[in-house]
N, C-alpha and C. Protein backbone atom coordinates (compact mmCIF):
# COMPACT_ATOMS: atom_id res chain seq x y z
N UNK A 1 52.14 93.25 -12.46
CA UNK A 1 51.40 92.66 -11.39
C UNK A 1 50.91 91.30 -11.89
N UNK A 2 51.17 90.15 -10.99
CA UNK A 2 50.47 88.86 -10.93
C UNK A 2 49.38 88.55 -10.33
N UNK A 3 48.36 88.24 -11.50
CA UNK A 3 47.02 88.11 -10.08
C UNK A 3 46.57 86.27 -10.12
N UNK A 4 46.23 86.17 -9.39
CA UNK A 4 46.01 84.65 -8.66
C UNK A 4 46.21 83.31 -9.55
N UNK A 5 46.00 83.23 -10.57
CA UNK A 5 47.02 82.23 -11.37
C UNK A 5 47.60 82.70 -12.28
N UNK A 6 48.30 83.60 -12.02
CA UNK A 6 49.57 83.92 -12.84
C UNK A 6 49.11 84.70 -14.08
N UNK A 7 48.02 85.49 -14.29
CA UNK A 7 47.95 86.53 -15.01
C UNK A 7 48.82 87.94 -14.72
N UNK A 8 49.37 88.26 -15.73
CA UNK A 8 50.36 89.52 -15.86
C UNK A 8 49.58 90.54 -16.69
N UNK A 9 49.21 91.43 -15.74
CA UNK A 9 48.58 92.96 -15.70
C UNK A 9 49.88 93.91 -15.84
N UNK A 10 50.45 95.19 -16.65
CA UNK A 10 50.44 96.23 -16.65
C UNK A 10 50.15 97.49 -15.77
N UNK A 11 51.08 97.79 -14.94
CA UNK A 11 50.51 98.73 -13.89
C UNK A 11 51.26 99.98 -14.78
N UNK A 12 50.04 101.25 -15.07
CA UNK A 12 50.97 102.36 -15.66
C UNK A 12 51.52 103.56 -14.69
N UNK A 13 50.39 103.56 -13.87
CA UNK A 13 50.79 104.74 -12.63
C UNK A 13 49.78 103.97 -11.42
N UNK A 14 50.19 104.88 -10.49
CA UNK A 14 49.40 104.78 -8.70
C UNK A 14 49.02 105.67 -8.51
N UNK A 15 48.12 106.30 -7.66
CA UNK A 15 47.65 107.08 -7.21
C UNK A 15 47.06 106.94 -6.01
N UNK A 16 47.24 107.85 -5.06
CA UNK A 16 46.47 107.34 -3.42
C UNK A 16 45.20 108.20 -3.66
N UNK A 17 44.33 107.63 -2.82
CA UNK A 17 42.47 108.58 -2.69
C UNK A 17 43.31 109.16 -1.56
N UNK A 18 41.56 110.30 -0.83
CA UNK A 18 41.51 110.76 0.28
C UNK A 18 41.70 110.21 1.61
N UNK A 19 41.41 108.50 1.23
CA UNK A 19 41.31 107.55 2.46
C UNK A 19 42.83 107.04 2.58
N UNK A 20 43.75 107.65 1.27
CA UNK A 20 45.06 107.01 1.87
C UNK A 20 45.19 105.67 0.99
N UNK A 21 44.44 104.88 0.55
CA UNK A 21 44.42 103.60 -0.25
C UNK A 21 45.29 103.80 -1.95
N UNK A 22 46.18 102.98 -2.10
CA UNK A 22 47.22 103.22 -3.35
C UNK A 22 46.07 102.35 -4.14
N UNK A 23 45.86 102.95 -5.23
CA UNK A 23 45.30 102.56 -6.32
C UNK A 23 46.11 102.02 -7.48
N UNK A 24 46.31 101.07 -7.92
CA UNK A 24 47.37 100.83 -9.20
C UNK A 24 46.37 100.94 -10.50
N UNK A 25 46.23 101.65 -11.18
CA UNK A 25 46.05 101.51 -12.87
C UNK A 25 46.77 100.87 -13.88
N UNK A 26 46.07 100.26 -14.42
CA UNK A 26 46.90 98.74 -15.41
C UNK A 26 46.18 99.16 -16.83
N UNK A 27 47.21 98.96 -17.63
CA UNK A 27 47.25 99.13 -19.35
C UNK A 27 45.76 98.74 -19.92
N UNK A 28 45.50 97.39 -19.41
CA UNK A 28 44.64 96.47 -19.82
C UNK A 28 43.24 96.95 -18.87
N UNK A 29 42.00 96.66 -19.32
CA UNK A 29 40.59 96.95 -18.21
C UNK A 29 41.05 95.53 -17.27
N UNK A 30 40.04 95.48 -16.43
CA UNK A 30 40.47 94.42 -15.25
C UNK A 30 38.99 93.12 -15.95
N UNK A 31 39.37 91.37 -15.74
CA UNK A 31 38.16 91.15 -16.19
C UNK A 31 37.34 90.68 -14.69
N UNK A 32 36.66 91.15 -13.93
CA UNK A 32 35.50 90.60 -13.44
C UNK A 32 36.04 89.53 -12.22
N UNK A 33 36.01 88.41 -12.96
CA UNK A 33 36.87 87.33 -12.31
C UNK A 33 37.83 87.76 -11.42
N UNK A 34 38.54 88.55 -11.97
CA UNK A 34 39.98 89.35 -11.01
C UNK A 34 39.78 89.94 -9.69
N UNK A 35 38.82 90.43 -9.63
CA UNK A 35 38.61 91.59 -8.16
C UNK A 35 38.50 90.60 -7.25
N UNK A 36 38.91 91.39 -6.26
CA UNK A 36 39.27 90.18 -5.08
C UNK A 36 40.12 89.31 -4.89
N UNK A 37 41.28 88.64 -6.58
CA UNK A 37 41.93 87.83 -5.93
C UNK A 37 43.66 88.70 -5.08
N UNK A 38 44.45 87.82 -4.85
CA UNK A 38 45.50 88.31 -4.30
C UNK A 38 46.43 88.73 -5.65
N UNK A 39 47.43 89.50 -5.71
CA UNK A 39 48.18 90.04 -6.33
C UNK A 39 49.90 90.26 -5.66
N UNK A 40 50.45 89.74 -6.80
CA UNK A 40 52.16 89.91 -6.62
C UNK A 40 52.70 91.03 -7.48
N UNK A 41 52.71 91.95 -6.59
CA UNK A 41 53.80 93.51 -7.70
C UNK A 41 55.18 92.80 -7.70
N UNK A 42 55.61 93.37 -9.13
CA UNK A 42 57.37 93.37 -9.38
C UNK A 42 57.51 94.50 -10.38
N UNK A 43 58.97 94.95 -10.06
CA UNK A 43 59.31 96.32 -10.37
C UNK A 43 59.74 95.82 -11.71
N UNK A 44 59.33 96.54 -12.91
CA UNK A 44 59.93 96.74 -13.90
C UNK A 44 61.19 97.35 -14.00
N UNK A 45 62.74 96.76 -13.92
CA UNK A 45 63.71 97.37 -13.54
C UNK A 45 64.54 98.04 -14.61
N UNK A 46 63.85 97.75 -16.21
CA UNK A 46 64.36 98.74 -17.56
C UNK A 46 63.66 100.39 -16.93
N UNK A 47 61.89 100.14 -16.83
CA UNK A 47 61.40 101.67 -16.35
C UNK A 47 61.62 102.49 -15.22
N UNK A 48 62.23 101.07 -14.02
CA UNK A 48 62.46 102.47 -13.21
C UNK A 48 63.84 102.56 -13.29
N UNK A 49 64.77 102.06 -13.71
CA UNK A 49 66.34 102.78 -14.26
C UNK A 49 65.98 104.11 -15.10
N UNK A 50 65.03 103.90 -16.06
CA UNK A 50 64.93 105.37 -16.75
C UNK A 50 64.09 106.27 -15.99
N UNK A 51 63.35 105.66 -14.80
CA UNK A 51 62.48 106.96 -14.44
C UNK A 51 63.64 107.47 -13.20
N UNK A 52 64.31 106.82 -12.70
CA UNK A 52 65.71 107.37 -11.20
C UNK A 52 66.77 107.90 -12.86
N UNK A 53 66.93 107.39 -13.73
CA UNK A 53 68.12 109.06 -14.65
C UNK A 53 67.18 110.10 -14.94
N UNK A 54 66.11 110.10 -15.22
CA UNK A 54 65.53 111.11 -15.76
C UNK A 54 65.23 112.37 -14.33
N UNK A 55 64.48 111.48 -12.84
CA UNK A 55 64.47 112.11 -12.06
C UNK A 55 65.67 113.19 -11.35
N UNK A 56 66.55 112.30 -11.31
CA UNK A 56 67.72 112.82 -11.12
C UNK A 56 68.20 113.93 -11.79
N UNK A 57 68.03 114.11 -12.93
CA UNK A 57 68.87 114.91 -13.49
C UNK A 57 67.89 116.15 -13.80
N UNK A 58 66.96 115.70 -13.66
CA UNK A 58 65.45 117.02 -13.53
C UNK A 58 66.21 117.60 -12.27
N UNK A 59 66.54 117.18 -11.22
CA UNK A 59 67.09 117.54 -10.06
C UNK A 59 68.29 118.80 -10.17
N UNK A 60 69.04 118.17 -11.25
CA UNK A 60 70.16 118.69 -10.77
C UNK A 60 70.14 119.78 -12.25
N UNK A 61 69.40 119.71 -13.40
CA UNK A 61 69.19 120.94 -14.28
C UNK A 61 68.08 122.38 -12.95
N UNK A 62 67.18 121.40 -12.43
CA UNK A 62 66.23 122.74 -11.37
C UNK A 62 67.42 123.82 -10.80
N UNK A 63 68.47 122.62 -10.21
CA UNK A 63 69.13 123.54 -9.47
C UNK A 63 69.91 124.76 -9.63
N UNK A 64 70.16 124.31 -11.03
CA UNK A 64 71.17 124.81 -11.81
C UNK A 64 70.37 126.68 -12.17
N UNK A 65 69.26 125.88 -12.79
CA UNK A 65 68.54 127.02 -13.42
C UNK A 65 67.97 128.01 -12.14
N UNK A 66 67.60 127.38 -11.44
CA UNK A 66 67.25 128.43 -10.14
C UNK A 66 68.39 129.00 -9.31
N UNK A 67 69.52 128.60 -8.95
CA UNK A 67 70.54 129.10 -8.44
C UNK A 67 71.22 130.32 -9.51
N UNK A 68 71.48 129.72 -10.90
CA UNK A 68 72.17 130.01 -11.80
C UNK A 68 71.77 131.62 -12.50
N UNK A 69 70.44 131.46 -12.89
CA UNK A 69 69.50 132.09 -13.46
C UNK A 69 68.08 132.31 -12.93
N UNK A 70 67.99 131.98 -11.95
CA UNK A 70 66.41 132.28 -11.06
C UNK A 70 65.42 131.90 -11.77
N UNK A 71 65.83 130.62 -12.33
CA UNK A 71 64.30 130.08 -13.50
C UNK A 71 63.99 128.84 -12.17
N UNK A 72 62.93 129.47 -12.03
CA UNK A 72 61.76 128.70 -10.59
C UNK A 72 60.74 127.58 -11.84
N UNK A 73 60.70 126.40 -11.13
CA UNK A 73 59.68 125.31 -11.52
C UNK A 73 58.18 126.09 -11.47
N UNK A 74 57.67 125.70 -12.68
CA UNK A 74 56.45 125.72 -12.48
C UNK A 74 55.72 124.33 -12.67
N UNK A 75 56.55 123.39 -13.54
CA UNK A 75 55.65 122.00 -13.85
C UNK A 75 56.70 121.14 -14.27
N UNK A 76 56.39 119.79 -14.05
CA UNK A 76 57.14 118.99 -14.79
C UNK A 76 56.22 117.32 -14.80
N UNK A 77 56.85 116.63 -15.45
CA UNK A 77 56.04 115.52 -15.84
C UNK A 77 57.48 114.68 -16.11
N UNK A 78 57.59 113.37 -15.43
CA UNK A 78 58.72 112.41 -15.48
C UNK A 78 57.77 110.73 -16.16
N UNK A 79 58.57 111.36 -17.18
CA UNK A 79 58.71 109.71 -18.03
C UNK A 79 59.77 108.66 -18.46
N UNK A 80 59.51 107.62 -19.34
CA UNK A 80 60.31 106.89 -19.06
C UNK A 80 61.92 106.94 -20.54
N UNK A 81 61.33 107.78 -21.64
CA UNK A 81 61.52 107.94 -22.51
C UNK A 81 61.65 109.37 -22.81
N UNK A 82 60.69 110.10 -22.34
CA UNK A 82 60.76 111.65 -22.23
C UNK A 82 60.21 112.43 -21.02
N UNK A 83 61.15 113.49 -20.62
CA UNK A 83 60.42 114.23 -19.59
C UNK A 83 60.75 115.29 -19.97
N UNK A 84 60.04 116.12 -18.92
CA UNK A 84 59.57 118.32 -19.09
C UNK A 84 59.62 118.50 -17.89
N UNK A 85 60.08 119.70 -17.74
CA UNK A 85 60.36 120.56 -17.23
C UNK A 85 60.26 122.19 -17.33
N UNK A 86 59.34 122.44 -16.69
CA UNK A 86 58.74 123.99 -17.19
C UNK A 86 59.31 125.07 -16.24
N UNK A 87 60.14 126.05 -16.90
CA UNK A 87 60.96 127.26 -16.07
C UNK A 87 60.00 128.63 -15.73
N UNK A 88 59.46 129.23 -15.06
CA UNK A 88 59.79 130.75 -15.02
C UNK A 88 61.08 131.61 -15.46
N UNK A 89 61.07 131.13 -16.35
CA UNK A 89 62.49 132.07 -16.98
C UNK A 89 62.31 133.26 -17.91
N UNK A 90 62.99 134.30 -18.02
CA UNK A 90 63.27 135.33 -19.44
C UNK A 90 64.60 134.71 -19.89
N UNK A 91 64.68 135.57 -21.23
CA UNK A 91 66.22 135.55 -21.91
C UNK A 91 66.73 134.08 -21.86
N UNK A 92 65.53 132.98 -22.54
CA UNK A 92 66.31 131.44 -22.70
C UNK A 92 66.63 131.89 -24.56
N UNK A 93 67.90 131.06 -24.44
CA UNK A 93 68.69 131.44 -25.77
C UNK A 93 69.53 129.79 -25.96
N UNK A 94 70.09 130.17 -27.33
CA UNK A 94 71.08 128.80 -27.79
C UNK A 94 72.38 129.10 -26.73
N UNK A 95 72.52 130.00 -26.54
CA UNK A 95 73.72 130.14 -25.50
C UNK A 95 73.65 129.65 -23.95
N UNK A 96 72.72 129.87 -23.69
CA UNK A 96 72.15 129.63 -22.45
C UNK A 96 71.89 128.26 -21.93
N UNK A 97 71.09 127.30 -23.04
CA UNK A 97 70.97 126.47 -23.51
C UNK A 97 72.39 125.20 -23.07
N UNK A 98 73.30 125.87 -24.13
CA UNK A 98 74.79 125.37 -23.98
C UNK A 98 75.53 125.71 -22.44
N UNK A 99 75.46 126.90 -21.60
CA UNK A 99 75.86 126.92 -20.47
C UNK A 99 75.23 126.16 -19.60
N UNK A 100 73.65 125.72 -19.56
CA UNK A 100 73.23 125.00 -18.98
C UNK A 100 73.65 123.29 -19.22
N UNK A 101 73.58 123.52 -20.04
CA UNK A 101 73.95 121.71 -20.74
C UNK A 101 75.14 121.61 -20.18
N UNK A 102 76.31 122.29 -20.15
CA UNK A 102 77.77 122.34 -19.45
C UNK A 102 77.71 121.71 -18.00
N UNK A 103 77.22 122.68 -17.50
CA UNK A 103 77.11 122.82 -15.84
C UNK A 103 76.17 121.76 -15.61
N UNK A 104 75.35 121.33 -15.79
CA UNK A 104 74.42 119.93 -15.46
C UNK A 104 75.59 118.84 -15.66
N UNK A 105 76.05 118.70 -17.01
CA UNK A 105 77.23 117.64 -16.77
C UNK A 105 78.10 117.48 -16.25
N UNK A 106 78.69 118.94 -15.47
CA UNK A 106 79.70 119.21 -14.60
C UNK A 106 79.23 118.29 -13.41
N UNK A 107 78.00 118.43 -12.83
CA UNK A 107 77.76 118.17 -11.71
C UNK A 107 77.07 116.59 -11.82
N UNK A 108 76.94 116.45 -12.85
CA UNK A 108 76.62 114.49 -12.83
C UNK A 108 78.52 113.81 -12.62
N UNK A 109 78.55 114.37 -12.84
CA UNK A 109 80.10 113.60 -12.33
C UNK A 109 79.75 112.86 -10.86
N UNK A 110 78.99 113.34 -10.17
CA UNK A 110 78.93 112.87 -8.70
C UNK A 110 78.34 113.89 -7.86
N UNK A 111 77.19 113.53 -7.73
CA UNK A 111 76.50 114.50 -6.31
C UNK A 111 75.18 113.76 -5.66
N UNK A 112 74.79 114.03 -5.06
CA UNK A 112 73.59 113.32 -4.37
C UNK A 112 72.56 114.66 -4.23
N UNK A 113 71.46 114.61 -5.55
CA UNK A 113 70.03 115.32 -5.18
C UNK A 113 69.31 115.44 -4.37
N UNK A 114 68.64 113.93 -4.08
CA UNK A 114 67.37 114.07 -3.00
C UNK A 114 67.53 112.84 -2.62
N UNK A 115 66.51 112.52 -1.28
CA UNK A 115 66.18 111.10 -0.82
C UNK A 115 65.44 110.05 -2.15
N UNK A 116 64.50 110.92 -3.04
CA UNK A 116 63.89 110.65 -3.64
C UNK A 116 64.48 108.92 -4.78
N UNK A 117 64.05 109.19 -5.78
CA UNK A 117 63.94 107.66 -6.63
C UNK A 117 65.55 108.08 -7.68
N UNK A 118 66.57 107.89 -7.53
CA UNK A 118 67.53 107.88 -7.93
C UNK A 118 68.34 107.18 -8.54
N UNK A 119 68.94 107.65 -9.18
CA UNK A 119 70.76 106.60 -9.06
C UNK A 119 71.37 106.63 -7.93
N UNK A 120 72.15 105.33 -8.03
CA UNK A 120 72.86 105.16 -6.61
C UNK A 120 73.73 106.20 -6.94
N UNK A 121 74.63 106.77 -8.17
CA UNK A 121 75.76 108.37 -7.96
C UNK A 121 75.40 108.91 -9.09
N UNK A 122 75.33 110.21 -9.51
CA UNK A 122 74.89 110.76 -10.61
C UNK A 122 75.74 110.60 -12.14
N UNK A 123 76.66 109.91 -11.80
CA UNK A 123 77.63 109.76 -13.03
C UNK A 123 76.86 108.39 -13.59
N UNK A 124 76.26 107.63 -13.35
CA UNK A 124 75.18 106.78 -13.62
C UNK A 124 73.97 106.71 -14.59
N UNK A 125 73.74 108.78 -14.38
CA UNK A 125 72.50 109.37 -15.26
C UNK A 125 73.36 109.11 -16.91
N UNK A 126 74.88 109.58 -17.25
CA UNK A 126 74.88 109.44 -18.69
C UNK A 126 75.03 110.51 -18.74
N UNK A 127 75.42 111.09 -19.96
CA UNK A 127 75.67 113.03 -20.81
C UNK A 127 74.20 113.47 -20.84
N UNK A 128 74.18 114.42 -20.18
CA UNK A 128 72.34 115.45 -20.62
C UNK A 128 73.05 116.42 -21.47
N UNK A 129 72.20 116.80 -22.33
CA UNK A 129 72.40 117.63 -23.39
C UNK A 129 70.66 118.15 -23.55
N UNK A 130 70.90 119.51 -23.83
CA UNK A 130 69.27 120.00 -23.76
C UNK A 130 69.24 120.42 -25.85
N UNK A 131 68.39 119.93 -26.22
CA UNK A 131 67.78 120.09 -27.59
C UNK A 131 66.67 120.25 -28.06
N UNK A 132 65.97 121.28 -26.88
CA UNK A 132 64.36 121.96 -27.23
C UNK A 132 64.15 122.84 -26.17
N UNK A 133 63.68 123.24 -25.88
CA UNK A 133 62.63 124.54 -25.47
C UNK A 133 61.18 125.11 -26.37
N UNK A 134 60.13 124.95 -25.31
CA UNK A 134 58.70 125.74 -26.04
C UNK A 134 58.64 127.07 -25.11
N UNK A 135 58.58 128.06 -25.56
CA UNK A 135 57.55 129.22 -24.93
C UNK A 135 56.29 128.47 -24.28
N UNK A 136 56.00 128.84 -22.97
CA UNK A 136 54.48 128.33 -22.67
C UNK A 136 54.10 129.80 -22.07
N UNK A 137 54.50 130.70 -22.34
CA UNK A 137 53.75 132.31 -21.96
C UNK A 137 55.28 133.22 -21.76
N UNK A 138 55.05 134.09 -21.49
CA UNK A 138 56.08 135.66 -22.09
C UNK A 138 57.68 135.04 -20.83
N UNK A 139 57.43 134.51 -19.82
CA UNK A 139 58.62 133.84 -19.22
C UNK A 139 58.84 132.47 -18.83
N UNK A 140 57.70 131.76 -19.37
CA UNK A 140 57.25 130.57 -19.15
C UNK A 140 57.95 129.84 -20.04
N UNK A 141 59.22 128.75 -19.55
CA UNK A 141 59.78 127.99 -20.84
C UNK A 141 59.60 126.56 -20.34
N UNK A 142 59.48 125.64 -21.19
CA UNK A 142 59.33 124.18 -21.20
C UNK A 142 60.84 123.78 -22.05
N UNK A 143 61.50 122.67 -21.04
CA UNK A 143 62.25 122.00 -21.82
C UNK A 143 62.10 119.97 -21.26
N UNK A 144 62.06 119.52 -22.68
CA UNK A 144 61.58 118.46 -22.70
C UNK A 144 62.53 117.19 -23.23
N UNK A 145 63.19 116.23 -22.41
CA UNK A 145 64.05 115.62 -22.39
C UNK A 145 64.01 114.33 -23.95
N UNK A 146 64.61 113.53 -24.59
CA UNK A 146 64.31 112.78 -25.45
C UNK A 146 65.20 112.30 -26.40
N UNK A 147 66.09 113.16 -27.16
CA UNK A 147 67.17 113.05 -28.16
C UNK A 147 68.43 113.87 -27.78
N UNK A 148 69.16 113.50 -28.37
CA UNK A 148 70.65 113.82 -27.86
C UNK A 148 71.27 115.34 -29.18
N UNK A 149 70.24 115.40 -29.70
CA UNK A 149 70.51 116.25 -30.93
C UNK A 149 71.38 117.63 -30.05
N UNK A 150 71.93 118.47 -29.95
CA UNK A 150 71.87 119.87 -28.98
C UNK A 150 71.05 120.88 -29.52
N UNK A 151 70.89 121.82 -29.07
CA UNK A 151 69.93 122.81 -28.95
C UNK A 151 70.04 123.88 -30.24
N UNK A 152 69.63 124.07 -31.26
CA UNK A 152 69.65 124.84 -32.16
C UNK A 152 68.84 126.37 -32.12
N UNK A 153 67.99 125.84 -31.50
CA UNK A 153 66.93 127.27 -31.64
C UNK A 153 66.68 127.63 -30.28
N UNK A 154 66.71 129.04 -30.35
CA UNK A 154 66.43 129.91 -29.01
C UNK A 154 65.26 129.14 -28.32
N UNK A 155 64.02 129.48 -29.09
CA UNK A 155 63.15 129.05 -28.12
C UNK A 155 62.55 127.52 -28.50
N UNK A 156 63.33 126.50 -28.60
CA UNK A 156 63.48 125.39 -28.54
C UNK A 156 64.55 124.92 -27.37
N UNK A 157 64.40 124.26 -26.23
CA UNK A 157 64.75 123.46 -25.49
C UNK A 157 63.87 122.22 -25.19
N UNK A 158 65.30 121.14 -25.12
CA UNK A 158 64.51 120.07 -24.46
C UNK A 158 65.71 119.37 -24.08
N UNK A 159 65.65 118.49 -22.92
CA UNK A 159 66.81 117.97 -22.42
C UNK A 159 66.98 116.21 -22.57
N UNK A 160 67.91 115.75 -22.91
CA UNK A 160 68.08 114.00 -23.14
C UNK A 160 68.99 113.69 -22.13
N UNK A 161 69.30 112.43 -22.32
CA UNK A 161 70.16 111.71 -21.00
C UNK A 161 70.24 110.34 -22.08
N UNK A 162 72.01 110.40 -22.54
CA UNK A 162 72.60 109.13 -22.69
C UNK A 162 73.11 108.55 -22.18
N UNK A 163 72.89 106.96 -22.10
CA UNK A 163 73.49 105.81 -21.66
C UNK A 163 75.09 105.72 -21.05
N UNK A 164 75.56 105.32 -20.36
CA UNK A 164 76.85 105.65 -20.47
C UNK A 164 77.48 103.84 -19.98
N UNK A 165 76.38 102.98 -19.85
CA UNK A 165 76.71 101.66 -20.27
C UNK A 165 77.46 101.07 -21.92
């Protein structure tokens, strides 16, 4: 964000109130001087390329796991570098792990998820490969996106997304 002579603010997230008003939060405190003047947003187009692969492909692992295996969302958190994804699942394993990692890449070849913040075609997202999983309670699994390593340990998942530029 640009505010009235050309100071460059840091916006990290938005948030709307009750009244409906988008709030932007910036890296930096605001100084004083600032409130009130006018402001120019521009999209950071490195973060939101990584936040439309990461979304995306949260998309199309949900589907997988809930169609596949009936592992229902309970949480997730989209970043720009790493994201999670938390299953209702039993019986997550290194095998499982690998069938999932398969079938997610099967289907980035080309499909369309949601209206939502995307790639223009899913072959765009890059190879996902899952290389963690946490237990978060007796069916509760977290897998958390980041490195391309694959999945070694049962209850370790986590899922990455490489470049394919």
């Amino acid at each position: 964000m640009r505010v009235g002579g050309g100071e460059t603010l840091e916006i990290v997230s938005a948030h709307a109130d009750t009244d409906e008003v988008v709030w932007h939060v910036t890296r930096s405190a605001l100084s004083p001087a600032l409130v009130g003047r006018s402001a120019t947003l521009a999209v950071n187009r490195a973060r939101r390329v990584a936040l439309t692969r990461h979304h995306t492909v949260l998309h199309v692992l949900n589907t997988i796991a809930l169609r596949d295996y009936g592992g229902w969302i309970t949480g997730v958190q989209i970043g720009v570098e790493q994201s999670r994804i938390d299953f209702k699942l039993d019986g997550l394993s290194a095998a499982l792990c690998a069938e999932l990692e398969g079938k997610v890449n099967a289907v980035l070849a080309d499909a369309q998820a949601c209206g939502g913040t995307h790639v223009a075609t899913t072959s765009d997202v890059g190879r996902f490969a899952i290389v963690r999983t946490e237990n978060k309670g007796k069916i509760n699994k977290r897998s958390t996106s980041g490195s391309t390593t694959p999945c070694r340990e049962p209850t370790e998942v986590a899922m990455a997304v490489e470049s394919v530029c």
